[in-house]
Protein backbone atom coordinates (compact mmCIF):
# COMPACT_ATOMS: atom_id res chain seq x y z
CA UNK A 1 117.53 50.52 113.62
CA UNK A 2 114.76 48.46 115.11
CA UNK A 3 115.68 45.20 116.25
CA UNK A 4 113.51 42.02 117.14
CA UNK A 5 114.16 39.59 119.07
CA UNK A 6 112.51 36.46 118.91
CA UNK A 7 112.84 33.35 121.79
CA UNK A 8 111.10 30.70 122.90
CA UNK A 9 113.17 30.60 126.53
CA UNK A 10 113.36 34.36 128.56
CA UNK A 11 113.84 35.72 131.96
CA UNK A 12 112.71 35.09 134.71
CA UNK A 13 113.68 31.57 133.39
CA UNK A 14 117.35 30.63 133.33
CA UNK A 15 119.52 29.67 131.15
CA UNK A 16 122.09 30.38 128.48
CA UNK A 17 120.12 31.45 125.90
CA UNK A 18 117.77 33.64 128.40
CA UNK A 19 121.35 35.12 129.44
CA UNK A 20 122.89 35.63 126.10
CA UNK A 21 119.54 37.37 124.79
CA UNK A 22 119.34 39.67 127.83
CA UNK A 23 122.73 40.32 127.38
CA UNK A 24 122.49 41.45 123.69
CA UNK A 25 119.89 43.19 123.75
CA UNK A 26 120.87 45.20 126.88
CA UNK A 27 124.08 45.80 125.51
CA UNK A 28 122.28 47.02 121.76
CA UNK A 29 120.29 49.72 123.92
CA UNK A 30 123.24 50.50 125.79
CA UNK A 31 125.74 51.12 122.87
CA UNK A 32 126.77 54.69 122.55
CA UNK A 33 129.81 54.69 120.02
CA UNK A 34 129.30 53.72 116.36
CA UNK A 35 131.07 51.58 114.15
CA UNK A 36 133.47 52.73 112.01
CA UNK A 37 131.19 53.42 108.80
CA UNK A 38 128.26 53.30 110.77
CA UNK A 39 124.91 55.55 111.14
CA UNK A 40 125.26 55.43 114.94
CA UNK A 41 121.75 55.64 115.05
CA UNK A 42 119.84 54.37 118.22
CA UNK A 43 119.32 50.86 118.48
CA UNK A 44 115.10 50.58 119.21
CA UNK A 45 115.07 46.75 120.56
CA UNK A 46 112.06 44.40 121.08
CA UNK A 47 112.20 40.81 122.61
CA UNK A 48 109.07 38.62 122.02
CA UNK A 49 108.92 35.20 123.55
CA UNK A 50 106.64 32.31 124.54
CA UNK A 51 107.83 32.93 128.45
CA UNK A 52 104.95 34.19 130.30
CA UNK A 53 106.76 37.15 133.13
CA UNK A 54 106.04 35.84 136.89
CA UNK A 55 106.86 37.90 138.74
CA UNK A 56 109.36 39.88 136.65
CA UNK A 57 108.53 43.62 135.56
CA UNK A 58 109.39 44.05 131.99
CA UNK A 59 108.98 47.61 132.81
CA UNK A 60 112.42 47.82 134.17
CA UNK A 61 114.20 46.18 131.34
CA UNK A 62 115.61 49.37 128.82
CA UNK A 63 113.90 47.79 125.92
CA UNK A 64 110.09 46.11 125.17
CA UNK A 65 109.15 42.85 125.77
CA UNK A 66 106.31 41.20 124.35
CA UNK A 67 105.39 38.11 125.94
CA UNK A 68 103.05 35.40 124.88
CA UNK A 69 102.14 36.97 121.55
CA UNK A 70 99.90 35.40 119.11
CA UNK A 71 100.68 34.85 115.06
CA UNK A 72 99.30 37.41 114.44
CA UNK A 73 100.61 39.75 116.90
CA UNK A 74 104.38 38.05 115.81
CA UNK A 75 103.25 39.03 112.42
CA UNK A 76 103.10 42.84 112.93
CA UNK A 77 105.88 42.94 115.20
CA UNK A 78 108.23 41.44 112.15
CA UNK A 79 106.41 43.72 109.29
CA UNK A 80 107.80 46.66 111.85
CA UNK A 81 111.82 45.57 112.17
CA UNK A 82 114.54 46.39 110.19
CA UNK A 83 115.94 43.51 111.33
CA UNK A 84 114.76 40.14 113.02
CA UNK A 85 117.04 37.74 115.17
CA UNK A 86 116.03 34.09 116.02
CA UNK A 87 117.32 32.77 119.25
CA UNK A 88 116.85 29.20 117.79
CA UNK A 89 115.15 27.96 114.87
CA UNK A 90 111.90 28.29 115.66
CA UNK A 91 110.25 27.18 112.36
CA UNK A 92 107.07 29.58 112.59
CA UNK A 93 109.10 32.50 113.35
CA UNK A 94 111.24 31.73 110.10
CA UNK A 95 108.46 31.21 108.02
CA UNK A 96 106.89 34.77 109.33
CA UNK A 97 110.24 36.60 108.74
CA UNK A 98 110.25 35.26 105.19
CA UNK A 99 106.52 36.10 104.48
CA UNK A 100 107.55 39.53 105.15
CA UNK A 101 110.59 40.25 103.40
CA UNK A 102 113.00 41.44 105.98
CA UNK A 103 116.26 40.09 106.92
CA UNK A 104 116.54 36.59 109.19
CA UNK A 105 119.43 36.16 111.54
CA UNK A 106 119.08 32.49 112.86
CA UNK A 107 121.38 32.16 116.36
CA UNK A 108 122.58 28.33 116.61
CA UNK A 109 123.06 28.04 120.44
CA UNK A 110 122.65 24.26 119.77
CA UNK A 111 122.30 21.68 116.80
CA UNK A 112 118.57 21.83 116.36
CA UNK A 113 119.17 21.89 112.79
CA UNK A 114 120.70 18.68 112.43
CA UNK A 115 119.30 16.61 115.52
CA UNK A 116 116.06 16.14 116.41
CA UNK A 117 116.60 16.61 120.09
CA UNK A 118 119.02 19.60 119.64
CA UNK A 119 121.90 17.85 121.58
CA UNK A 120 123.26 15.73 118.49
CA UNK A 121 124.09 12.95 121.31
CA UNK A 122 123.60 9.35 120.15
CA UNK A 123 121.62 7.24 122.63
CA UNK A 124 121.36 4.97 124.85
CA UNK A 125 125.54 4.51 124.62
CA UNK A 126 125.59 8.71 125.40
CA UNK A 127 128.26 9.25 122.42
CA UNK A 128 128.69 12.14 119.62
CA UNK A 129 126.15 11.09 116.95
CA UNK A 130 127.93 10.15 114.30
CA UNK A 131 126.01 12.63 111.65
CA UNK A 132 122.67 9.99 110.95
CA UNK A 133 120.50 12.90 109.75
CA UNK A 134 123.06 14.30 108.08
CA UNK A 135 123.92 10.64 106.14
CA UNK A 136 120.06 10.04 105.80
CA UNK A 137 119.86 7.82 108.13
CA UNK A 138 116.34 8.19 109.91
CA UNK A 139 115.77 5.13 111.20
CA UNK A 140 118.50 5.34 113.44
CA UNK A 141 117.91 9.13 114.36
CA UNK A 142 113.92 7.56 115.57
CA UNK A 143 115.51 4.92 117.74
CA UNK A 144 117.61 7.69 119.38
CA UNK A 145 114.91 9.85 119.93
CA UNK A 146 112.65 7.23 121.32
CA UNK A 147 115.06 6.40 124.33
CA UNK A 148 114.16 9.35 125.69
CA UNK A 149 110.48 10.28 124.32
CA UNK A 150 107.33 9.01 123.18
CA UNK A 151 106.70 7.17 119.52
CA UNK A 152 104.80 10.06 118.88
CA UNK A 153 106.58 12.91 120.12
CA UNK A 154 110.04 11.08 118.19
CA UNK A 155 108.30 10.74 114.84
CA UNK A 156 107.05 15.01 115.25
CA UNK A 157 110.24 15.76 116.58
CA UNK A 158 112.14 13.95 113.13
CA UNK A 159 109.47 15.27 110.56
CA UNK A 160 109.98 18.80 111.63
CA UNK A 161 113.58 18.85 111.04
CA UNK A 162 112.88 18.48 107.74
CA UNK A 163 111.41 21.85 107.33
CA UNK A 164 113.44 23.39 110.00
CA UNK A 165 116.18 22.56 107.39
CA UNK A 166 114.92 23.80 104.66
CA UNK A 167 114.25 27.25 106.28
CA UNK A 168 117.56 27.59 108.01
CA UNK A 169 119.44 27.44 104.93
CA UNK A 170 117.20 30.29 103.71
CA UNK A 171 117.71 32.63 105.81
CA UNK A 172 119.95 35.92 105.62
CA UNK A 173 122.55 34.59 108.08
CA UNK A 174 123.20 32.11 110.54
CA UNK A 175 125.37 32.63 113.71
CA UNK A 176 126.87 30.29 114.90
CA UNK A 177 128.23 30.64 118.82
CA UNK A 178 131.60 28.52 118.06
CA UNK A 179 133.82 27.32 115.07
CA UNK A 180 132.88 23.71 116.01
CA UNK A 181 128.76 24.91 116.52
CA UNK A 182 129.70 26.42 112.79
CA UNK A 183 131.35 23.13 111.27
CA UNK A 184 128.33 20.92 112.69
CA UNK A 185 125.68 22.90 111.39
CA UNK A 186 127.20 23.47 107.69
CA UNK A 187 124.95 26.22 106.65
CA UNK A 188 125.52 28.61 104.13
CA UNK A 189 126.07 32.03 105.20
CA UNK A 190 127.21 31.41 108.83
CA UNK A 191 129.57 33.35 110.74
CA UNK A 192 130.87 32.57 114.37
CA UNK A 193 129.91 35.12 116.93
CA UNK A 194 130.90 33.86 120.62
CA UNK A 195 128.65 34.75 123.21
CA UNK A 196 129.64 37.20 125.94
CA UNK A 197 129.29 38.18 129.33
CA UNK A 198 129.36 41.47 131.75
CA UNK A 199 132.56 41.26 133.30
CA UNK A 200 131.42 43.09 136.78
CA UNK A 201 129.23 40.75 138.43
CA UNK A 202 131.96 37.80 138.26
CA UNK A 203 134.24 38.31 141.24
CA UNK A 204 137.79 37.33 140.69
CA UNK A 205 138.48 34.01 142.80
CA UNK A 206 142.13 34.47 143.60
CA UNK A 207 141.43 34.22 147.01
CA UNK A 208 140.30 31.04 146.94
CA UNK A 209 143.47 29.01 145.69
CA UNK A 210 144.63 29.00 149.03
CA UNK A 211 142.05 27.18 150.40
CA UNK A 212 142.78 24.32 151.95
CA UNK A 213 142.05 21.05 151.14
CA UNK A 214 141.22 22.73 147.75
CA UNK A 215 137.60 22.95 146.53
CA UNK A 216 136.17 22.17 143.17
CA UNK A 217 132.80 22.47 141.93
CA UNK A 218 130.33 21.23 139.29
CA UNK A 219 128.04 24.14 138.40
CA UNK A 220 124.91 23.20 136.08
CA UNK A 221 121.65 20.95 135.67
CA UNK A 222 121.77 17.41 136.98
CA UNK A 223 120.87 15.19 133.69
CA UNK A 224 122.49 11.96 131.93
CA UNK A 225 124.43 14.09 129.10
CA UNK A 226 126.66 16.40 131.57
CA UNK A 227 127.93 13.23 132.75
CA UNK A 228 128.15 14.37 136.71
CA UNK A 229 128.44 10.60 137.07
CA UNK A 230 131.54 10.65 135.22
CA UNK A 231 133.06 13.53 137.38
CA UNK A 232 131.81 11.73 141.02
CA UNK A 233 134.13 8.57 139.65
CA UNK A 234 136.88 10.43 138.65
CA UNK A 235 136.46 12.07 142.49
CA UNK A 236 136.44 8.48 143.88
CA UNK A 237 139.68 7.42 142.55
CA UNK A 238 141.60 10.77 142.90
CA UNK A 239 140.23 10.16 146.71
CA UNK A 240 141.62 7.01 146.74
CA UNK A 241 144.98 7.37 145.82
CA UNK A 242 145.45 9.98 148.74
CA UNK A 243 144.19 12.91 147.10
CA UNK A 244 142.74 15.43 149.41
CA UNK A 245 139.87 18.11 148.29
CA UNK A 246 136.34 19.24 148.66
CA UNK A 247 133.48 19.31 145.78
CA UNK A 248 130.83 20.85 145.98
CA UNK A 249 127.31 19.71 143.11
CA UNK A 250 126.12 23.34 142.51
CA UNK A 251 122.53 22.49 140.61
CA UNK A 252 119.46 20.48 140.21
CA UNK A 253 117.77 18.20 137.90
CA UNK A 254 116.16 14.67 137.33
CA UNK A 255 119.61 12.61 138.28
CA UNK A 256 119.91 14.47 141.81
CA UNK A 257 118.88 11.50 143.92
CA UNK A 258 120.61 9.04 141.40
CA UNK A 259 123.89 11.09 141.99
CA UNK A 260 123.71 11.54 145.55
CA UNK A 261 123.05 7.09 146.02
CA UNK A 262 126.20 6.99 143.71
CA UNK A 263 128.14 9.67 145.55
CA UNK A 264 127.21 7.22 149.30
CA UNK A 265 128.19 4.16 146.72
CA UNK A 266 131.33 5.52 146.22
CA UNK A 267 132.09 6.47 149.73
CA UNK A 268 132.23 10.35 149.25
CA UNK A 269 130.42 11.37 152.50
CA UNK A 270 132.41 14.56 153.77
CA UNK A 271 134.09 15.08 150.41
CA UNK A 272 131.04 15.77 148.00
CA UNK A 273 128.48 18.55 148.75
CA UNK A 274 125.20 18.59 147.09
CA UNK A 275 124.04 21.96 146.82
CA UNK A 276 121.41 21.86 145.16
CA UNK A 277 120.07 25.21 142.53
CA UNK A 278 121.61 28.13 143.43
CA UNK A 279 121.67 31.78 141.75
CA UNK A 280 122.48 35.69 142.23
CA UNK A 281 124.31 36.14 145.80
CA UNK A 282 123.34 32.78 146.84
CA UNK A 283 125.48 31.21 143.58
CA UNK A 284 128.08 33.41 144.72
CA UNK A 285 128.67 32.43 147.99
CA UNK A 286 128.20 28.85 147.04
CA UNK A 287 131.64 29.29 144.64
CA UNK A 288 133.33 31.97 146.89
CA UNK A 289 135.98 28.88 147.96
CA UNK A 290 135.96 27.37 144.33
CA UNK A 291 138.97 27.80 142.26
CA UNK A 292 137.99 24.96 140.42
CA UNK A 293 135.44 24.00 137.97
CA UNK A 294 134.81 20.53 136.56
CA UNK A 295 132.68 20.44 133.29
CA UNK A 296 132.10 16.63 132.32
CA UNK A 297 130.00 16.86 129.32
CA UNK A 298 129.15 13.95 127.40
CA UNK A 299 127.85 15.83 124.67
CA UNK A 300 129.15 18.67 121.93
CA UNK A 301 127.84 22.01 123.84
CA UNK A 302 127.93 25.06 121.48
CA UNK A 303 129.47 27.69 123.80
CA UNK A 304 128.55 26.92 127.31
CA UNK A 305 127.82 30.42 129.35
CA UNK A 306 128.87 28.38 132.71
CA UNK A 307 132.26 27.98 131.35
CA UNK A 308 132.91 31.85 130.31
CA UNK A 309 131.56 32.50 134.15
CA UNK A 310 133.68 30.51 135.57
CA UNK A 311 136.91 31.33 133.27
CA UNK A 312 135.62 35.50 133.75
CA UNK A 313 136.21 34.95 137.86
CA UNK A 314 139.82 33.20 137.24
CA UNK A 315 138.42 29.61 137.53
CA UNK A 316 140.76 26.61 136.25
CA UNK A 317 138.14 25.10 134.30
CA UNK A 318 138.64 20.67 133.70
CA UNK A 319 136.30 20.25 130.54
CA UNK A 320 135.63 16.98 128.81
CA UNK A 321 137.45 17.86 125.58
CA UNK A 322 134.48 17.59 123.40
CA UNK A 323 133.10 20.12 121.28
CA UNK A 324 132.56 23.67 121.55
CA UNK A 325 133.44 23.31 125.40
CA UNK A 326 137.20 22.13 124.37
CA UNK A 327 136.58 25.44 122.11
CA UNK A 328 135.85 27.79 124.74
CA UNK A 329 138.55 26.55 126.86
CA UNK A 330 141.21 26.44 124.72
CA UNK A 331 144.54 25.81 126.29
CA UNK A 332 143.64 27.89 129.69
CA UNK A 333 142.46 24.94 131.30
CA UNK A 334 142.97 21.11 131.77
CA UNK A 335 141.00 18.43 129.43
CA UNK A 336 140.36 14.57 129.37
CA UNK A 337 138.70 12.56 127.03
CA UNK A 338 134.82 12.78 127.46
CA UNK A 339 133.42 9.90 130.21
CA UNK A 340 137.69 8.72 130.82
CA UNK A 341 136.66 8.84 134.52
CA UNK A 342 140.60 7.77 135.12
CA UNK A 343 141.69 10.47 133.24
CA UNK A 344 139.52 12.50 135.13
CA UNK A 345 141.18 11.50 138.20
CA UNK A 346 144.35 12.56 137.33
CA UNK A 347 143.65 15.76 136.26
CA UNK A 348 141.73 16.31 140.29
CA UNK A 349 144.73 15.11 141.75
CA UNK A 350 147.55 17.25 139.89
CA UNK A 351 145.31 20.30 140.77
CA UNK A 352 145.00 19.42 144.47
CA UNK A 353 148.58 18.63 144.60
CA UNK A 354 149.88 22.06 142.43
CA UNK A 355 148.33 25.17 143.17
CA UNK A 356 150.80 26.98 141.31
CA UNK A 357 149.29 25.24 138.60
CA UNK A 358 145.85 26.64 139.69
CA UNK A 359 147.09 29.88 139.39
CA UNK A 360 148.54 30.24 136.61
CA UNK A 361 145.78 28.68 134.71
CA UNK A 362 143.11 30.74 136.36
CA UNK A 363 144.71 33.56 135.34
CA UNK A 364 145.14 32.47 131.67
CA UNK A 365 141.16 31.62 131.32
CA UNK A 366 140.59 35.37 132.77
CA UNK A 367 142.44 36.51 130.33
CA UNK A 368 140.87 34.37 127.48
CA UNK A 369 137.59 35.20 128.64
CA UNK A 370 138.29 39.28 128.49
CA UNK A 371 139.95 39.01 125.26
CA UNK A 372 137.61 36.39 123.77
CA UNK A 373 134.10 36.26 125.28
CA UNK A 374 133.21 40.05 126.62
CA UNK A 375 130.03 41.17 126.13
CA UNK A 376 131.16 44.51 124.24
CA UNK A 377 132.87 42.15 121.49
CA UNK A 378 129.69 39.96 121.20
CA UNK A 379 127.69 43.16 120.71
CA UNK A 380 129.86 44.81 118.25
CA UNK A 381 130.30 41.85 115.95
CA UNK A 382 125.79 41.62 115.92
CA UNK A 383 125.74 45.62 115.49
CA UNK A 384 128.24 44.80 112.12
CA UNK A 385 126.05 41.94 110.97
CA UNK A 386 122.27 43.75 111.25
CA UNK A 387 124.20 46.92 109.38
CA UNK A 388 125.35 44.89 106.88
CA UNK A 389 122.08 43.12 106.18
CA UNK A 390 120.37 46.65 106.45
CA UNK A 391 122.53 47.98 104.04
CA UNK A 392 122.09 45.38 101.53
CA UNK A 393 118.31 45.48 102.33
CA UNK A 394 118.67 49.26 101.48
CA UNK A 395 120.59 48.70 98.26
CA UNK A 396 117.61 46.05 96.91
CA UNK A 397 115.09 48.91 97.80
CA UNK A 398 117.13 51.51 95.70
């Protein structure tokens, strides 16, 4: 079966998406049993996407990559696949895949569909939106979108949703990468599929928990809607009751020297370590004393990759409980309400002060994360969707 993969963000660059797609389509190339009812025939995979390579050599990935390709060149690659999967909804790609008749899986890794910045965050006051494109309600969607962009680049970014829309809800199936991801978008034929990960790289941080004064991190990019301010609070008044730990600010991004004036603000010298954008071994190292990870999110993420990491190496996780992040965490971790800085607080200082507590729910996200969010279950559920569509695709040829 010949697979394409279409996506606007790829290695070298990083990100969830680039991981997820790298992921997939290693693991497509990789698979060697069949599904029950299944050809077992080869998977032959392609990846086109707008990211030029760097320094990267495609040459070493087990599958093509096309990079930078024109219409035209999209055109032919999509006339060629059995089957063609959108990392996004990219409206040219869409309109492409319908031109030529073959089946469209759309892959929701955020709410581009219903938001015109993708995020579905209300601004300036940083809250869930409360559905204003949804309820027809444009003017409102503009004057969120122009807090953070030009009049004209609001006004594009509103009218394309439009057709973005339109498309998405004529595709042959939308995935979407958690139940709450699914409910937001409300398109017809959607299924969830939660991403996965390789468990081997993710080293198991047991050893950690017995680290004294205990050390938490923040892993992630430093902007408004992860709410880093939020957590950097919540460390201030756990601090100030008596509450002994380390946290370390593992990441960059536009807020860095906000956060870091706050952080001296707040009195956190010795206590908070920026450390700035870390990946590969140096990531690791910077999280071999973590056993905790704080994920403040003001906003609904679909299925945040960071979390799954961090819940794959026996990380308590402390999510906002918001979205598909409350999702993905389920009841193997410890949640407050999103931007309760207080509540926050509390949950820092019965970690520092229990590391039984630690334990045991470091060892329930592992678990989660195996049973839930392995890259062999991801796989196997997109190998059972592209048959089916094939199949069906076959039966309309017959």
């Amino acid at each position: 079966m010949k697979v394409l993969f279409f996506t606007e963000d790829f290695a070298p660059s990083l990100g969830g998406v680039q991981t997820i797609v790298m992921e997939l389509a290693r693991g497509l190339v990789e698979l060697r049993e069949p599904l029950k009812g299944d050809s077992g025939q080869p998977f032959d995979v392609t990846v086109a996407t707008r990211t030029p390579a760097g320094d990267m050599d495609d040459s070493r990935l087990p599958f093509r990559v096309v990079r930078e390709p024109s219409v035209i060149q999209l055109f032919d690659l999509f006339r060629g696949a059995d089957v063609i999967h959108l990392a996004g909804a990219s409206i040219v790609p869409m309109i492409l895949g319908l031109l030529v008749r073959k089946p469209v899986v759309v892959e929701h890794h955020g709410y581009q569909s219903i938001c015109p910045s993708g995020n579905y965050l209300h601004e300036p006051d940083k809250t869930t939106c409360p559905g204003h494109f949804e309820n027809g309600n444009y003017r409102e969607c503009l004057r969120c979108e122009l807090v953070q962009a030009t009049c004209f680049k609001s006004m594009w970014s509103l009218t394309m949703l439009f057709p973005r829309r339109w498309l998405v809800k004529r595709v042959a199936a939308n995935i979407a990468v958690s139940d709450h991801n699914g409910f937001r978008i409300a398109l017809p034929r959607t299924q969830t599929i939660y991403h996965g990960i390789q468990e081997g790289p993710w080293q198991v941080a047991q050893s950690s928990r017995a680290t004294t004064p205990l050390v938490l991190a923040y892993v992630g990019r430093l902007v408004p809607e992860k709410g880093v301010d939020i957590l950097l609070r919540g460390a201030s008044q756990a601090r100030s009751s008596g509450t002994q730990f380390r946290l370390k600010i593992i990441g960059d991004g536009p807020t860095r020297g906000q956060l870091e004036r706050l952080a001296n603000q707040l009195k956190l010298e010795g206590c908070v370590i920026f450390c700035g954008f870390c990946e590969g071994s140096a990531l690791q190292q910077a999280i071999a004393d973590v056993s905790v990870v704080v994920m403040p999110s003001l906003t609904e993420e679909a299925c945040p990759v960071t979390a799954i990491e961090q819940m794959m190496r026996s990380s308590l996780v402390i999510a906002a409980d918001i979205g598909g992040l409350a999702e993905v965490v389920g009841s193997a971790g410890l949640k407050f309400p999103p931007g309760d800085a207080g509540a926050l607080a509390g949950c820092i200082t019965n970690v520092a002060n229990d590391r039984l507590l630690v334990a045991s729910l470091g060892d329930a996200a592992r678990e989660r994360a195996l049973a839930v969010f392995s890259k062999d279950r991801m796989v196997r559920k997109h190998v059972a969707l592209y048959s089916q569509l094939a199949r069906h695709v076959g039966r309309g040829n017959a």
